[in-house]
C-alpha atoms as a PDB file:
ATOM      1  CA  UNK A   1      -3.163 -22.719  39.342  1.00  0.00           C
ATOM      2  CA  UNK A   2      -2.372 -26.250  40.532  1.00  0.00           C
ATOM      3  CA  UNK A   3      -0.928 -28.773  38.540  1.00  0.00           C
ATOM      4  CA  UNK A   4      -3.987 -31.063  38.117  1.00  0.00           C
ATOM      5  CA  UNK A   5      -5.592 -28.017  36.042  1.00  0.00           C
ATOM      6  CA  UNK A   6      -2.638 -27.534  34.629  1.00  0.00           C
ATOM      7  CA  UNK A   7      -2.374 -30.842  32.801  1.00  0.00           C
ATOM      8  CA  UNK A   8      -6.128 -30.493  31.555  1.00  0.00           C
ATOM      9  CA  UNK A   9      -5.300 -26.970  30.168  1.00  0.00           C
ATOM     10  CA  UNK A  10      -2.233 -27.798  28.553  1.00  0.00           C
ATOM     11  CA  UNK A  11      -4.119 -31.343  26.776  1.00  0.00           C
ATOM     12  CA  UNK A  12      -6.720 -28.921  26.046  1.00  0.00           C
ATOM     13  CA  UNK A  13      -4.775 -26.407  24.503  1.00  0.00           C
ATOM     14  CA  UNK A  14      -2.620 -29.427  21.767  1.00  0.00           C
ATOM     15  CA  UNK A  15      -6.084 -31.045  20.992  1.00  0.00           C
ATOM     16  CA  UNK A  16      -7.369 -27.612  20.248  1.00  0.00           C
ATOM     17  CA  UNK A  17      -4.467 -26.388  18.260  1.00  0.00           C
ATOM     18  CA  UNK A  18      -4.243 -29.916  16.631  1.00  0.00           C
ATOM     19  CA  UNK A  19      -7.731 -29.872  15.619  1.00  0.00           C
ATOM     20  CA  UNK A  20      -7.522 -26.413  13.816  1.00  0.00           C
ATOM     21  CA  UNK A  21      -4.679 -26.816  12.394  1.00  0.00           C
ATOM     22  CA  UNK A  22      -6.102 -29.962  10.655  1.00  0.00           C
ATOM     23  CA  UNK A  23      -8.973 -28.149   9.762  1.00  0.00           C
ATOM     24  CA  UNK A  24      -6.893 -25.559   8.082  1.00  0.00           C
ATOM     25  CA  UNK A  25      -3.384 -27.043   6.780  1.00  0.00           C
ATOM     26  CA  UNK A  26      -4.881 -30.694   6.069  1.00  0.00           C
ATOM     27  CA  UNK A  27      -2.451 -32.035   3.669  1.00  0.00           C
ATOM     28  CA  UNK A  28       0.442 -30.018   4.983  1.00  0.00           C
ATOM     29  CA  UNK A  29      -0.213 -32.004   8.741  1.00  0.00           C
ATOM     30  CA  UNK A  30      -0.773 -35.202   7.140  1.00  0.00           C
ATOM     31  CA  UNK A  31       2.235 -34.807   5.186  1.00  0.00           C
ATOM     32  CA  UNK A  32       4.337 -33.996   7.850  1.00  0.00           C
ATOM     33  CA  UNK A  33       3.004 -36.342  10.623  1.00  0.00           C
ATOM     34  CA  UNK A  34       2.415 -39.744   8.023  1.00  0.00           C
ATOM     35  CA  UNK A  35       4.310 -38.739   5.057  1.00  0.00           C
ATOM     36  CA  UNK A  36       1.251 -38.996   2.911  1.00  0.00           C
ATOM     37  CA  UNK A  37      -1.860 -36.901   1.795  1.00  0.00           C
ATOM     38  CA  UNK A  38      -5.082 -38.169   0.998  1.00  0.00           C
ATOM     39  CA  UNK A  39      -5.613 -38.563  -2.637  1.00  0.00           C
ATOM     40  CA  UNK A  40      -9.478 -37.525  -2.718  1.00  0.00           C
ATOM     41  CA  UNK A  41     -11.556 -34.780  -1.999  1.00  0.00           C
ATOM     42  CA  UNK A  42     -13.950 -36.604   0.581  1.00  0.00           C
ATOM     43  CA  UNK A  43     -10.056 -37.974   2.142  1.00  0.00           C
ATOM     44  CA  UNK A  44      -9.113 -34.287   3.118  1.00  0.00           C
ATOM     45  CA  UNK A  45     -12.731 -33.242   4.120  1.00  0.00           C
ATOM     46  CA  UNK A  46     -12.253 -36.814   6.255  1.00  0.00           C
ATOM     47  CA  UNK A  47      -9.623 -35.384   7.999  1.00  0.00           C
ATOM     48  CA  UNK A  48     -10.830 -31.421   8.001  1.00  0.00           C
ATOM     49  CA  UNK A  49     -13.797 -32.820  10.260  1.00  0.00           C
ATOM     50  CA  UNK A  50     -12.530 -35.995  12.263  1.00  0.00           C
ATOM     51  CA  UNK A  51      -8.753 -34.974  12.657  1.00  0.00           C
ATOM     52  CA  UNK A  52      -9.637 -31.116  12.631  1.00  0.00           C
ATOM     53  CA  UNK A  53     -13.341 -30.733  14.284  1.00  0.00           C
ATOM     54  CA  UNK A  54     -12.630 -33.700  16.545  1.00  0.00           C
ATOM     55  CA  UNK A  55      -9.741 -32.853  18.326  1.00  0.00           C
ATOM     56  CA  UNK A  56     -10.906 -28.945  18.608  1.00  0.00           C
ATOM     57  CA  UNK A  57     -14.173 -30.393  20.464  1.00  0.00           C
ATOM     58  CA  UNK A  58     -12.143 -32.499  22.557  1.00  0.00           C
ATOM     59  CA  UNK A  59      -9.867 -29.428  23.471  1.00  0.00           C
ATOM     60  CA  UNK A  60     -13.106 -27.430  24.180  1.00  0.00           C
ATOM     61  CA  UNK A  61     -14.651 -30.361  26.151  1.00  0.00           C
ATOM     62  CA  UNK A  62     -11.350 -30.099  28.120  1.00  0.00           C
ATOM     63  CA  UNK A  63     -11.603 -26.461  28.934  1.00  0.00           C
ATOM     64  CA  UNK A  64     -14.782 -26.467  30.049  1.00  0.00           C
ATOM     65  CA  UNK A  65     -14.142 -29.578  32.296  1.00  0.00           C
ATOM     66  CA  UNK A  66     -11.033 -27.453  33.285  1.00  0.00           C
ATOM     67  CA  UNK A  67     -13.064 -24.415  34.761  1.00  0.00           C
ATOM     68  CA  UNK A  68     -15.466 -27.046  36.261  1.00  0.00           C
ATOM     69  CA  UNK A  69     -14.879 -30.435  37.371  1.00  0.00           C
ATOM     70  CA  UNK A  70     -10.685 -30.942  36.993  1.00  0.00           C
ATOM     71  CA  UNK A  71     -10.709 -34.256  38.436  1.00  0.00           C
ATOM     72  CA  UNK A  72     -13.081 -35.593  35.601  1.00  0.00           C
ATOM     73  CA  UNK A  73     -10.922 -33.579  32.906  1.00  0.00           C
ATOM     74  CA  UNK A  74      -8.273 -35.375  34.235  1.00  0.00           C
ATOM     75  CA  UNK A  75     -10.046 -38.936  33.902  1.00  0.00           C
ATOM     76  CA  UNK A  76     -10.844 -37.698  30.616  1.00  0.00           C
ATOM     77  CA  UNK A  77      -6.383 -37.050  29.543  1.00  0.00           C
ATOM     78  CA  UNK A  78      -6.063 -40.683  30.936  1.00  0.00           C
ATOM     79  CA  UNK A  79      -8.468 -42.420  28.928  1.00  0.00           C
ATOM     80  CA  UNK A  80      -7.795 -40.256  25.635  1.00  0.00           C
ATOM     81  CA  UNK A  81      -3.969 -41.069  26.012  1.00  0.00           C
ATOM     82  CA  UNK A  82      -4.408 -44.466  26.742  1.00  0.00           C
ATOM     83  CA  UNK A  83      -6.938 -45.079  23.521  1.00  0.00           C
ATOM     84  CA  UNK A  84      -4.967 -43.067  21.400  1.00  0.00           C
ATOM     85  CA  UNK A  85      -1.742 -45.498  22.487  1.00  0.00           C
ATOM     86  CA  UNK A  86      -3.433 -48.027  22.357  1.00  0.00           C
ATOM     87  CA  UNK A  87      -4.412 -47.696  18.894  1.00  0.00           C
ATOM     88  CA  UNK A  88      -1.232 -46.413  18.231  1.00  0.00           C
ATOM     89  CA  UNK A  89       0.562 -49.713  19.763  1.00  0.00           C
ATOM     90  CA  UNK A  90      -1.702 -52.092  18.037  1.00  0.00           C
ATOM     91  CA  UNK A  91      -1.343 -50.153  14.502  1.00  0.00           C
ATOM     92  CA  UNK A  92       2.748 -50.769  15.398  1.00  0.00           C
ATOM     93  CA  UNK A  93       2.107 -54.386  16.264  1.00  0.00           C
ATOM     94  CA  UNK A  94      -0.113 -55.068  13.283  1.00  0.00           C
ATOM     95  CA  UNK A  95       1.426 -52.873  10.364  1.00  0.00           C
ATOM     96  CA  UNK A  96       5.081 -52.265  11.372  1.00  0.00           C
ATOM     97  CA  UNK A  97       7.324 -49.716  10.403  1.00  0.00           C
ATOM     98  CA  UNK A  98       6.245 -46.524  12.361  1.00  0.00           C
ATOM     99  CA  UNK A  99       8.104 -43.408  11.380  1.00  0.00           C
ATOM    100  CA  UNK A 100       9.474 -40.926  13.963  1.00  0.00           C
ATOM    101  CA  UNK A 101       6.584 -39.540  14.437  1.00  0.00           C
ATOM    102  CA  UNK A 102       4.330 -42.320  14.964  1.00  0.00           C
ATOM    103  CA  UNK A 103       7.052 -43.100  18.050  1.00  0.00           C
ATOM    104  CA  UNK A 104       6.836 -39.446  19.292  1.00  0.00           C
ATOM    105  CA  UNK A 105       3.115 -39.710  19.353  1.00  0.00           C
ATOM    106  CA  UNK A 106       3.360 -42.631  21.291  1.00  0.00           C
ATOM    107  CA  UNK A 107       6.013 -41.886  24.192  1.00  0.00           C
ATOM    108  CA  UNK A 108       3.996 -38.458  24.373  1.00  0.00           C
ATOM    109  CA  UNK A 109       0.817 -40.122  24.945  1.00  0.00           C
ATOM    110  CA  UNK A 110       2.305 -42.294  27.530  1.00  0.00           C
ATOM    111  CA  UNK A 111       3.838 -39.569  29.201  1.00  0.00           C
ATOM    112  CA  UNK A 112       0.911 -37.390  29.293  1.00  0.00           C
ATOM    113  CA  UNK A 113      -1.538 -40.966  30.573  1.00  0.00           C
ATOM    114  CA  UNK A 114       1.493 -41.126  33.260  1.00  0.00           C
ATOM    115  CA  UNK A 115       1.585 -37.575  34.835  1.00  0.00           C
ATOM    116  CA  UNK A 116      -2.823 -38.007  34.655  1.00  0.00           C
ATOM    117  CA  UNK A 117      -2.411 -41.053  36.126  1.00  0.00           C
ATOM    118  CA  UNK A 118      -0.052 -39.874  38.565  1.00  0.00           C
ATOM    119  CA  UNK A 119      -1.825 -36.636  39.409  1.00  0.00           C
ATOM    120  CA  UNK A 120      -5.468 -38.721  39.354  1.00  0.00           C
ATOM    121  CA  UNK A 121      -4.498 -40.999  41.995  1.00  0.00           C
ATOM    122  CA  UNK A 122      -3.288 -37.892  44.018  1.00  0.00           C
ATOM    123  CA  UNK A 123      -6.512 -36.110  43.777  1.00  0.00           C
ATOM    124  CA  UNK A 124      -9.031 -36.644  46.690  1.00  0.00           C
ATOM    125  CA  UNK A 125     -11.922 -38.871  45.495  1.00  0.00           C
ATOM    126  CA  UNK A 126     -15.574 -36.830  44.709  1.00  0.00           C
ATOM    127  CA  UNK A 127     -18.159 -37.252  47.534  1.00  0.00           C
ATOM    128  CA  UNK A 128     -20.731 -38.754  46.260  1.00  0.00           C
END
């Protein structure tokens, strides 16, 4: 397996994980990654479907772009890790104080936007 499919697999595989773990263990992740649970019902059903069911359909989406078209899965890890840092960088800016993991998010995301980056300008372009 090269490396290109690699990366896809392994993004695949944490946004998968990620997303059922959230749909499971809600208030146990949100605990541990914000140091807060939602309060409400419709809060942890929130987070069951856009935390849990989003992230397991982006690891799925990422599979199946893994098994067919690795240089668009890999398009796909740069633009989710740059949004995600993004957002994450601008929360920063805007509401300060980040805890550890809001910083460990962030230099993962960057990492993982690098190596795509990396790998995607590596990768022969598509014929069109």
């Amino acid at each position: 397996m090269n490396t290109n499919k690699l990366i896809v697999i392994i993004t695949a595989a944490v946004f998968a994980i990620f997303g059922l773990a959230f749909i499971a263990l809600p208030e146990l992740l949100s605990q541990t990654i914000t140091g807060a649970v939602p309060t409400t019902t419709s809060g942890l059903i929130d987070m069951r479907a856009t935390y849990g069911g989003m992230s397991l359909a982006v690891g799925l989406l990422l599979f199946l772009l893994s098994r067919s078209d690795v240089r668009l899965g890999l398009v796909a890890v740069l633009l989710l890790m740059l949004s995600m840092a993004g957002g994450r960088t601008y929360g920063i800016l805007a509401d300060g104080a980040p805890n550890i993991m809001m910083v460990l998010f962030l230099a993962l995301e960057l990492a993982v936007a690098t190596v795509a980056g990396v790998l995607l300008a590596r990768e022969p372009k598509a014929k069109t």
